[in-house]
C-alpha atoms as a PDB file:
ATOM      1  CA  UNK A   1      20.164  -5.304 -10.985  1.00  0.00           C
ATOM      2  CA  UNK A   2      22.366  -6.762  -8.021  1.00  0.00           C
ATOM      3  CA  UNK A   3      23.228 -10.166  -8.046  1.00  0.00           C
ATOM      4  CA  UNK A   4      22.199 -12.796  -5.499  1.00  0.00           C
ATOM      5  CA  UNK A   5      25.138 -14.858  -3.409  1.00  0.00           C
ATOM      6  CA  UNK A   6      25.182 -17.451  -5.724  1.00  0.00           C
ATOM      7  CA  UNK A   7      25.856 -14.752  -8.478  1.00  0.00           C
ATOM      8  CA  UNK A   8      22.596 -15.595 -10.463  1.00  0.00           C
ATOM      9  CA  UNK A   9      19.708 -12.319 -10.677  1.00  0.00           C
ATOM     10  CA  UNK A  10      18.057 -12.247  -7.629  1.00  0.00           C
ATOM     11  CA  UNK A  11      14.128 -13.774  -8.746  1.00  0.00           C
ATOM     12  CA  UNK A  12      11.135 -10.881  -7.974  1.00  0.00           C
ATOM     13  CA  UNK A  13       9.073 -11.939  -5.008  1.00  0.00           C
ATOM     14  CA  UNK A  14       6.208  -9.409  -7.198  1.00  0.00           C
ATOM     15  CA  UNK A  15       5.958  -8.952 -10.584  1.00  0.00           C
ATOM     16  CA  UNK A  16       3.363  -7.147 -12.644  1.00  0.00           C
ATOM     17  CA  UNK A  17      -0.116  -8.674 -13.430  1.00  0.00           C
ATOM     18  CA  UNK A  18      -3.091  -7.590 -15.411  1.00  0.00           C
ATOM     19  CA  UNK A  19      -7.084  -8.376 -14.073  1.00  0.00           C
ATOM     20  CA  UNK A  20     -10.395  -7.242 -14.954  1.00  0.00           C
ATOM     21  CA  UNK A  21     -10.401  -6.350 -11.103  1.00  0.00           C
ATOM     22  CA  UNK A  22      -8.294  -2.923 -10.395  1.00  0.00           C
ATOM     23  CA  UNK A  23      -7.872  -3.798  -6.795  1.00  0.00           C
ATOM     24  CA  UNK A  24      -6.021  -6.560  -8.170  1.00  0.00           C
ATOM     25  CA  UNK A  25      -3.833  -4.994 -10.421  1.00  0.00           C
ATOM     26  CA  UNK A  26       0.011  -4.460 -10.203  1.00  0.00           C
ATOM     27  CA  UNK A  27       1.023  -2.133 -12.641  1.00  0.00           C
ATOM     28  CA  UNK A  28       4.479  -0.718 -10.890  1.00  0.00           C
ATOM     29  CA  UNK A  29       5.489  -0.249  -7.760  1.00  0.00           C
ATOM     30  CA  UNK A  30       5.900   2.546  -5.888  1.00  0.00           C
ATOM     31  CA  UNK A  31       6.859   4.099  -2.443  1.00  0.00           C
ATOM     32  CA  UNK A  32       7.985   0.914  -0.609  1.00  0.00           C
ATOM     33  CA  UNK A  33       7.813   0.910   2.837  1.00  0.00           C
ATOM     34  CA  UNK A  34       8.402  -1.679   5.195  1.00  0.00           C
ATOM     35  CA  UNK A  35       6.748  -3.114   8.368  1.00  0.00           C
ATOM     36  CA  UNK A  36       8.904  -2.020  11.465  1.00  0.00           C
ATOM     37  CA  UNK A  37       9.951  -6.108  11.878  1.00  0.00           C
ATOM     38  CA  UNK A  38      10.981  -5.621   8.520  1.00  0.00           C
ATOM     39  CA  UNK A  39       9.266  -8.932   7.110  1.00  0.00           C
ATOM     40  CA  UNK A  40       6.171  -6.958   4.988  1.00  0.00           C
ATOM     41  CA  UNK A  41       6.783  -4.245   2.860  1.00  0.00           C
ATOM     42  CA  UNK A  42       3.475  -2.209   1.556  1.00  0.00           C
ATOM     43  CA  UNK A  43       3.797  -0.091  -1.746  1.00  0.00           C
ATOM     44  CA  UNK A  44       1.642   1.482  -3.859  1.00  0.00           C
ATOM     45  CA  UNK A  45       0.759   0.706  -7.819  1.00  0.00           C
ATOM     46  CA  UNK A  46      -1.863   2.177 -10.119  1.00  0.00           C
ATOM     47  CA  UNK A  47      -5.554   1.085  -9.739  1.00  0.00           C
ATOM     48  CA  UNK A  48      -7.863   3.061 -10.265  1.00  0.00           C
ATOM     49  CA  UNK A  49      -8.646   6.408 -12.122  1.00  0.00           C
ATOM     50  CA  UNK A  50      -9.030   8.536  -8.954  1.00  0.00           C
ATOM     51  CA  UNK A  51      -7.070   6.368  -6.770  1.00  0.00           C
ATOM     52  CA  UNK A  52      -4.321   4.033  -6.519  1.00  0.00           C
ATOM     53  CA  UNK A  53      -3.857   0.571  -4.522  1.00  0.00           C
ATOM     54  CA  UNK A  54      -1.919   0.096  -1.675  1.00  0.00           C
ATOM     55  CA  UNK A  55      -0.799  -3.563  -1.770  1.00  0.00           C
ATOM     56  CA  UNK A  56       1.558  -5.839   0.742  1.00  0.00           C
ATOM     57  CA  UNK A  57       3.943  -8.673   0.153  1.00  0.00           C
ATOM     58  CA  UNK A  58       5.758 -10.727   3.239  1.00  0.00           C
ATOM     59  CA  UNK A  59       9.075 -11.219   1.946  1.00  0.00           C
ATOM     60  CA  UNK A  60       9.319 -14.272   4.238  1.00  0.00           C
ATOM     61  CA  UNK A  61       6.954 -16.266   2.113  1.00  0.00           C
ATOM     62  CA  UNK A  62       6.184 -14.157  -1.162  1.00  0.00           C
ATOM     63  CA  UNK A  63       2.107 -13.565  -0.221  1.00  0.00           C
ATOM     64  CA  UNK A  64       0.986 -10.447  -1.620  1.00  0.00           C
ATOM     65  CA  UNK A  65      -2.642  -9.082  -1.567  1.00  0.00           C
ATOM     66  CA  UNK A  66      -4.695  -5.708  -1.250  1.00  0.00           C
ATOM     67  CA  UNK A  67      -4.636  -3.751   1.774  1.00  0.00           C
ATOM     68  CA  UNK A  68      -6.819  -0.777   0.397  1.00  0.00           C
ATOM     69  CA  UNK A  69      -7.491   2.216  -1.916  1.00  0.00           C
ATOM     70  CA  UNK A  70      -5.530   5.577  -1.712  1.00  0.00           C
ATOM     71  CA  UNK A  71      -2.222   6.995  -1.087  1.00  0.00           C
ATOM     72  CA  UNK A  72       0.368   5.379   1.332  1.00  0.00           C
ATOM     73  CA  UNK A  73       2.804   8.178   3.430  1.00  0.00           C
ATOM     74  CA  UNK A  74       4.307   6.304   5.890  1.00  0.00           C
ATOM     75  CA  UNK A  75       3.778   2.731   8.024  1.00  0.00           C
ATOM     76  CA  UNK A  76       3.738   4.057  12.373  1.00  0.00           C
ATOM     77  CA  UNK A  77       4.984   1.967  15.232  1.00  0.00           C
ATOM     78  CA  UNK A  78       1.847   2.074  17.787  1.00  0.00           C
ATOM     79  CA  UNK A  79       0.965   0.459  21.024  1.00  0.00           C
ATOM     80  CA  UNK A  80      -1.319  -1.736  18.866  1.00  0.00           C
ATOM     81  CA  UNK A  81       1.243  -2.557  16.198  1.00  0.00           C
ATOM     82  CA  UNK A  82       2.142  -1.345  12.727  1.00  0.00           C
ATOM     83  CA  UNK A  83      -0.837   1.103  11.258  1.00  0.00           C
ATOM     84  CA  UNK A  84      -0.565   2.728   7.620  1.00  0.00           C
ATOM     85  CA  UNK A  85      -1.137   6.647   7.194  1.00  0.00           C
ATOM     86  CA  UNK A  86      -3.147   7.109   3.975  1.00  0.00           C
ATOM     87  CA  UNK A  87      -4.934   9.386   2.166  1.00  0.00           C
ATOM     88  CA  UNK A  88      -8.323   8.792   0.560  1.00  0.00           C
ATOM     89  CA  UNK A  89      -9.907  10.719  -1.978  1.00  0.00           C
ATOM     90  CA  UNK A  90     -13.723  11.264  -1.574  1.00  0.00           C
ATOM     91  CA  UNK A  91     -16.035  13.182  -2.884  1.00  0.00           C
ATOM     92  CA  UNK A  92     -19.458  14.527  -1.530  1.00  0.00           C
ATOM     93  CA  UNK A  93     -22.271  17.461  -2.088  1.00  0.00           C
ATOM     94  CA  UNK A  94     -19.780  20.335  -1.335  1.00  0.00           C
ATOM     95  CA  UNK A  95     -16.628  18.728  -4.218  1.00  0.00           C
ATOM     96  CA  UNK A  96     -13.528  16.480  -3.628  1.00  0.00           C
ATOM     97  CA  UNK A  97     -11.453  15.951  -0.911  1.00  0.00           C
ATOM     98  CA  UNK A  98      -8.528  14.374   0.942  1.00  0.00           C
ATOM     99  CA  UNK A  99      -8.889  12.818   4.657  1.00  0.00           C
ATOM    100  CA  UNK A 100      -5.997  11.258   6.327  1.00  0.00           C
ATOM    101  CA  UNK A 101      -6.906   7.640   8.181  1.00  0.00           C
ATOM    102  CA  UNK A 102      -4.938   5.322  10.121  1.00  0.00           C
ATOM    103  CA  UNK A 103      -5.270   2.253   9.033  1.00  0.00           C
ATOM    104  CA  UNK A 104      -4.773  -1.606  10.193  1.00  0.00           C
ATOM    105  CA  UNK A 105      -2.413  -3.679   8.002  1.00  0.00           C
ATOM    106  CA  UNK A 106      -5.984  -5.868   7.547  1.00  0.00           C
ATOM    107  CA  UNK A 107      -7.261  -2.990   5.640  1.00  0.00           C
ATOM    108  CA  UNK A 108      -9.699  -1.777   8.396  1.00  0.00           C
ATOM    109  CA  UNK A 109      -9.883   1.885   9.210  1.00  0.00           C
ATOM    110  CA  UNK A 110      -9.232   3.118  12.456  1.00  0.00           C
ATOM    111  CA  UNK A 111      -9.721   6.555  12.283  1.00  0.00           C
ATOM    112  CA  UNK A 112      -9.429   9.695  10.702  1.00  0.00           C
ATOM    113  CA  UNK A 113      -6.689  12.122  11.546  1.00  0.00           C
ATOM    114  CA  UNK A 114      -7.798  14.795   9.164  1.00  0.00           C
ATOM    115  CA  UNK A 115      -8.593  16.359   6.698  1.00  0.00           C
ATOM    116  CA  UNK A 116      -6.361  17.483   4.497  1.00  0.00           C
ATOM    117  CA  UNK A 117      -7.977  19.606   1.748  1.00  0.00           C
ATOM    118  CA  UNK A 118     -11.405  20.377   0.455  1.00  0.00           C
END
């Protein structure tokens, strides 16, 4: 692990946690992406059994929380700010599949770009 300026380990602004509530849960971290100002970085962790979390943390002030269910690939400059591209797993009459959304950093889904398997 790299050491901070004043030579001491360099103190997690995450760490792991347990709940009863999988939305809550950080068990790892994975695919780290940051904001394009750089200040919050989304990842993903395990959640649930068909899905993981996508979670953010501001690394100016340590706040983490939930952003959503499924599968971050990448964070997108728009006109109306950062949006996440994510796939969500869903599953209806005809079997399982994967749509692509955009997606606010709130959580909220903007649209669907498509879909990517049934």
């Amino acid at each position: 692990m790299a050491k901070g300026r004043s030579g001491q380990e360099p103190d997690p602004i995450v760490k792991c946690r347990a709940s009863d509530e999988p939305a809550l849960v950080i068990g790892g971290f994975w695919n780290l992406q940051f904001s394009t100002d750089g200040k919050p970085v989304y990842f993903s962790t395990p959640a649930w059994t068909t899905s993981p979390a996508i979670h953010v943390v501001d690394t100016t002030t340590g706040k983490e929380h939930f952003v959503i269910d499924g599968w971050l690939d990448r964070v997108a400059s728009t006109l109306d700010g950062d949006r996440l591209i994510v796939s969500r797993r869903d599953i209806d009459d005809i079997g399982v599949f994967h749509d692509i959304f955009m997606v606010t950093p709130e959580g909220k889904l903007v649209g669907r770009l498509w879909l990517k398997e049934r």
